[in-house]
C-alpha atoms as a PDB file:
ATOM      1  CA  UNK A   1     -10.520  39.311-140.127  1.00  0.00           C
ATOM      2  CA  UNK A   2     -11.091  37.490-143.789  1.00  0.00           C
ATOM      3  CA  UNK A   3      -7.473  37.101-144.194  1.00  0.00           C
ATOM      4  CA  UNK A   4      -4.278  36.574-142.109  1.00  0.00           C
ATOM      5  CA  UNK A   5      -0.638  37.278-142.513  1.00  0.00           C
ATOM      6  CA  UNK A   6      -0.164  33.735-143.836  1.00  0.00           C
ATOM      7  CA  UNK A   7      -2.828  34.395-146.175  1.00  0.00           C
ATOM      8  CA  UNK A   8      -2.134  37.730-147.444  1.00  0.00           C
ATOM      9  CA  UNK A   9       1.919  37.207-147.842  1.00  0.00           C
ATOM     10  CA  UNK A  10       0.394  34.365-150.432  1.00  0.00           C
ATOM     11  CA  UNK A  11      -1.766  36.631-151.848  1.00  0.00           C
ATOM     12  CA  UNK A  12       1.132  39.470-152.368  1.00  0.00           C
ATOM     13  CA  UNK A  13       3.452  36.079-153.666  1.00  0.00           C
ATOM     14  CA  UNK A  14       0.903  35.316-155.993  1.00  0.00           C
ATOM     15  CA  UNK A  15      -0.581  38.635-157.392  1.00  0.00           C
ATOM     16  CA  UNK A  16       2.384  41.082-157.002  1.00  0.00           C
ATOM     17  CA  UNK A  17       5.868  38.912-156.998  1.00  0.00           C
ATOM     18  CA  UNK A  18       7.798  41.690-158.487  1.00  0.00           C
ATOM     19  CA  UNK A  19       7.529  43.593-154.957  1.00  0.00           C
ATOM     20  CA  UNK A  20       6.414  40.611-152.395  1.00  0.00           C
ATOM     21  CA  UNK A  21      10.233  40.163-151.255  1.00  0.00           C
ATOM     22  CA  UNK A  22      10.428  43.523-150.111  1.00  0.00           C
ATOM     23  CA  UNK A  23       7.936  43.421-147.632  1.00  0.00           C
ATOM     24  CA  UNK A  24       7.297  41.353-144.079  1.00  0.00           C
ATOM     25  CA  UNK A  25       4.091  41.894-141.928  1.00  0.00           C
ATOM     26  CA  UNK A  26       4.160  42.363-138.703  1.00  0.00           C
ATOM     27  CA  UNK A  27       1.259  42.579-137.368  1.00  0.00           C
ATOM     28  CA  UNK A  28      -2.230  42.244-138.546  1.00  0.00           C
ATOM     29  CA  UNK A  29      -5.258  42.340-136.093  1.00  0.00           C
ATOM     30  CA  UNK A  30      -8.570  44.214-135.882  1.00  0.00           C
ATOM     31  CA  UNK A  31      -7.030  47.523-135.156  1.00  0.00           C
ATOM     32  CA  UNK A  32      -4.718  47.524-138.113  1.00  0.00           C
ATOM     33  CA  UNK A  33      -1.340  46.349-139.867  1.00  0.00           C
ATOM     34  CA  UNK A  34       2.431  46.662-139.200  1.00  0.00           C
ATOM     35  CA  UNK A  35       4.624  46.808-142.390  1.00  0.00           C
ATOM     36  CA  UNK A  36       8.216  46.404-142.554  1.00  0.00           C
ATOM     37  CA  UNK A  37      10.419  47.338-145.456  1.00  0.00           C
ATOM     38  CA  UNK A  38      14.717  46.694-144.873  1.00  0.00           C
ATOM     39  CA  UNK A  39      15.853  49.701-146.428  1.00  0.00           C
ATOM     40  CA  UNK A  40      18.616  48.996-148.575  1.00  0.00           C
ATOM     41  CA  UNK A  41      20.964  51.091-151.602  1.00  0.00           C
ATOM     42  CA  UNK A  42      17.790  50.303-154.288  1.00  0.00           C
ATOM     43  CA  UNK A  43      15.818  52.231-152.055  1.00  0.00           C
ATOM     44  CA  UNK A  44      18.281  55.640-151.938  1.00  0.00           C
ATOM     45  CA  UNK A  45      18.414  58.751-153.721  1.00  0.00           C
ATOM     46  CA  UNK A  46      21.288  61.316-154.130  1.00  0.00           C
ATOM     47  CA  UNK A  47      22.419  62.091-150.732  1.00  0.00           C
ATOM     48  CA  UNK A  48      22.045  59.010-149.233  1.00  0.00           C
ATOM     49  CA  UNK A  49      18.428  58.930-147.696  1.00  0.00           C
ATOM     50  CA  UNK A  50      15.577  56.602-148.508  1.00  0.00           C
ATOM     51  CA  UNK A  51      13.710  58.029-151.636  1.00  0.00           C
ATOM     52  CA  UNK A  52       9.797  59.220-151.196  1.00  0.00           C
ATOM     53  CA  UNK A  53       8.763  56.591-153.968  1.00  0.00           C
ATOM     54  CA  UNK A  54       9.873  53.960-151.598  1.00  0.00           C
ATOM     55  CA  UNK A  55       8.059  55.307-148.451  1.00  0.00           C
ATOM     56  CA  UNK A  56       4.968  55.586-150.747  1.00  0.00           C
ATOM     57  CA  UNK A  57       5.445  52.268-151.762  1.00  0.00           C
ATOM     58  CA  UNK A  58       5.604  50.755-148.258  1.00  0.00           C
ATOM     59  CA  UNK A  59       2.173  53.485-146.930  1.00  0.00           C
ATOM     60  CA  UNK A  60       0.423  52.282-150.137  1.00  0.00           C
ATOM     61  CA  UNK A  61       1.038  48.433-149.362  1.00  0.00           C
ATOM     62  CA  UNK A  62       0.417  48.460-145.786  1.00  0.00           C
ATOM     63  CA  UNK A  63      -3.077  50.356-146.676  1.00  0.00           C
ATOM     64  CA  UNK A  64      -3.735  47.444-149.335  1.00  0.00           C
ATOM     65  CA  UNK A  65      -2.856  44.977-147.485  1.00  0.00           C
ATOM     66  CA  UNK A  66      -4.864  45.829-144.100  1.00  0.00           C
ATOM     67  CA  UNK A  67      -8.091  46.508-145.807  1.00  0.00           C
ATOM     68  CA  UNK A  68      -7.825  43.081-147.921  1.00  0.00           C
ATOM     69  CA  UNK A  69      -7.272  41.715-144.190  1.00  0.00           C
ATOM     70  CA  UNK A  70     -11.142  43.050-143.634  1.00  0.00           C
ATOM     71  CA  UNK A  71     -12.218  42.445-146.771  1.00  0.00           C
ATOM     72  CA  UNK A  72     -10.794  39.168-148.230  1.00  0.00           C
ATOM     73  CA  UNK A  73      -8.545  39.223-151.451  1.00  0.00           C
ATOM     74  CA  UNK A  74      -9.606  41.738-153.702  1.00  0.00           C
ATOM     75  CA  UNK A  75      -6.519  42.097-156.481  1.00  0.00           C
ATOM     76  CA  UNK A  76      -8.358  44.946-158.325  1.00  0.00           C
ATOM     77  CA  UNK A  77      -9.162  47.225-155.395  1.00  0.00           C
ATOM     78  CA  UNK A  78      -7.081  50.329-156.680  1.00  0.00           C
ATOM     79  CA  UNK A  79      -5.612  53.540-154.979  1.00  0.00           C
ATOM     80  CA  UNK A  80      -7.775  56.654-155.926  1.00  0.00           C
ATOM     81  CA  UNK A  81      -6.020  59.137-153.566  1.00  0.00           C
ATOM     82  CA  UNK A  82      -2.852  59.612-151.398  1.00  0.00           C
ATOM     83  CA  UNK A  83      -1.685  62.477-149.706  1.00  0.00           C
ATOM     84  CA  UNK A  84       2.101  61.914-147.930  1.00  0.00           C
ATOM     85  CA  UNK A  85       3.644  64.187-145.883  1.00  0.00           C
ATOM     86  CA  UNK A  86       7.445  64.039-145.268  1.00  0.00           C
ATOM     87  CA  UNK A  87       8.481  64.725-142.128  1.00  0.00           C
ATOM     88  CA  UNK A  88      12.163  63.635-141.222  1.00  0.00           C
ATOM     89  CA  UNK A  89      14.820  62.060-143.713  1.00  0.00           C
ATOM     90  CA  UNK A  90      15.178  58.593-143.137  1.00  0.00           C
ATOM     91  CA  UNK A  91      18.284  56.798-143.111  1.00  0.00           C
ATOM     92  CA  UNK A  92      20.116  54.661-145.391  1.00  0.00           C
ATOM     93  CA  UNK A  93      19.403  51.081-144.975  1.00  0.00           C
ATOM     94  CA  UNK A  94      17.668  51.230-141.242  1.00  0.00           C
ATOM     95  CA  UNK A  95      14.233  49.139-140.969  1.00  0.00           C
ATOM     96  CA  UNK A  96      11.262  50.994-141.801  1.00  0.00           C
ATOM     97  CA  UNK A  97       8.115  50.071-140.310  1.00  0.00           C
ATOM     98  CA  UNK A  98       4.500  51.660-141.303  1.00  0.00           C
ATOM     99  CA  UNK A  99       1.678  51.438-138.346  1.00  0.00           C
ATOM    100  CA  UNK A 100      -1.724  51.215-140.750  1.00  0.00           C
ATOM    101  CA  UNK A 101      -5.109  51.318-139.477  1.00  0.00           C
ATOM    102  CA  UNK A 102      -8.168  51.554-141.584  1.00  0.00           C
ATOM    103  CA  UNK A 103      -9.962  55.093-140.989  1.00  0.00           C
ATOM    104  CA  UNK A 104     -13.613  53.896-142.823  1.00  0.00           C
ATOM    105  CA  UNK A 105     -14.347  51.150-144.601  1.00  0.00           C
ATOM    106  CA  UNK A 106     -17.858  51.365-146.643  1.00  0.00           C
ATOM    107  CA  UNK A 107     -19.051  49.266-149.711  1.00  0.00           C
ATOM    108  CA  UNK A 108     -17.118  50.895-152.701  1.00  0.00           C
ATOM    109  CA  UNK A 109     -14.378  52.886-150.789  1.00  0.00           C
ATOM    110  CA  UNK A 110     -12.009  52.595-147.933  1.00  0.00           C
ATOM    111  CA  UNK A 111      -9.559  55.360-146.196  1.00  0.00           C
ATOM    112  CA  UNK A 112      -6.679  54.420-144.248  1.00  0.00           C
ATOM    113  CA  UNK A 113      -3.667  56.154-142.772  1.00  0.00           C
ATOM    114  CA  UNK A 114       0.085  54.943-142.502  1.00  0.00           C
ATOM    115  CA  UNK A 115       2.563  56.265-140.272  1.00  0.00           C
ATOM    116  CA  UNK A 116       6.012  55.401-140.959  1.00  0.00           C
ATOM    117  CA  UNK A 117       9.238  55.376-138.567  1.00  0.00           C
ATOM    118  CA  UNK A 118      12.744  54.638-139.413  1.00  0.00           C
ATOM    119  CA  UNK A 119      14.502  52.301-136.525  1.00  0.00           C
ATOM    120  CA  UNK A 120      17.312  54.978-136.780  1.00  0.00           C
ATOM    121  CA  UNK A 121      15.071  58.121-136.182  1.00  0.00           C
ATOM    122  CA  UNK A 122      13.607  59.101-133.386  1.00  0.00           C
ATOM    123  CA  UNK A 123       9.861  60.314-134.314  1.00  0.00           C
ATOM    124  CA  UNK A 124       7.765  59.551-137.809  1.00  0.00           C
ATOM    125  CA  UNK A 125       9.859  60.206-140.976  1.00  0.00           C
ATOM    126  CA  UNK A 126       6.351  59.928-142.955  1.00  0.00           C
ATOM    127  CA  UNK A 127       2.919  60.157-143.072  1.00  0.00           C
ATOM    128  CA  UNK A 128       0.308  59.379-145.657  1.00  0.00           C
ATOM    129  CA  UNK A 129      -3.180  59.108-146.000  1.00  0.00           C
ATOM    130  CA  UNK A 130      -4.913  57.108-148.785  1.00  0.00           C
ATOM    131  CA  UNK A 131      -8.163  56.143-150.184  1.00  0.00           C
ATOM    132  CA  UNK A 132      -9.158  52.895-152.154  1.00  0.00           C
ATOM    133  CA  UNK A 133     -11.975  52.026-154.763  1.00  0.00           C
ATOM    134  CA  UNK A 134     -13.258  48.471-153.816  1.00  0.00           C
ATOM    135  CA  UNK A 135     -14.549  46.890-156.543  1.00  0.00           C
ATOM    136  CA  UNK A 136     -17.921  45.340-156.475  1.00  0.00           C
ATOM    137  CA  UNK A 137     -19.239  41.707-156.065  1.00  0.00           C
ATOM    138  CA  UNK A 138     -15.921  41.380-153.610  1.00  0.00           C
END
């Protein structure tokens, strides 16, 4: 591991401050990342349940964020692809937490998957897959 959870909430603080507050690591080790986001009114849509842009948000970080723990900080590594599925509707304002682990992770690209559970729901409310472009000379 190139980077810890000390080292990559600085490195979130640093490069993306605009969204660093709204997220607390778990867990990082070799096997993958835990990602908590507190679900709160920002984060609903019409009806009362936590929008998909938010559960994107929190696969999409959690996928950053455990390959940079493999790799070392990498600001410009970029999202290429993401497929989510949506499989429950999450509650307003319960804890979400996305398990991450990295599927592959070659010179240029790296595929992870994120599966996300509300505190308040029983099984997953979400699951995404995405791909990264690692830039070169990391």
């Amino acid at each position: 591991m190139r980077m810890d959870i000390g080292a990559l909430d600085d490195f979130l603080a640093r490069e993306f401050p605009q969204v660093a507050e709204e997220f607390a690591i778990e867990r990082s080790d070799p096997d993958g990342l835990t990602l908590r986001l507190d679900a709160g009114p920002r984060h609903l849509r019409p009806g009362g349940t936590v929008s998909g842009p938010t559960l994107f948000a929190l696969a999409d970080v959690g996928v950053y964020l455990a390959i940079l723990a493999r790799i070392g900080p990498a600001a410009l590594a970029v999202t290429t692809n993401c497929s989510i599925d949506f499989l429950r509707r999450p509650e307003a304002e319960a804890p979400l937490r996305a398990d991450v682990r990295i599927l592959k992770l070659g010179r240029r690209l790296a595929v992870g998957d994120a599966l996300i559970r509300s505190q308040a729901s029983e099984g997953p409310v979400a699951r995404a897959s995405l791909t990264y472009s690692i830039p070169p000379g990391r």
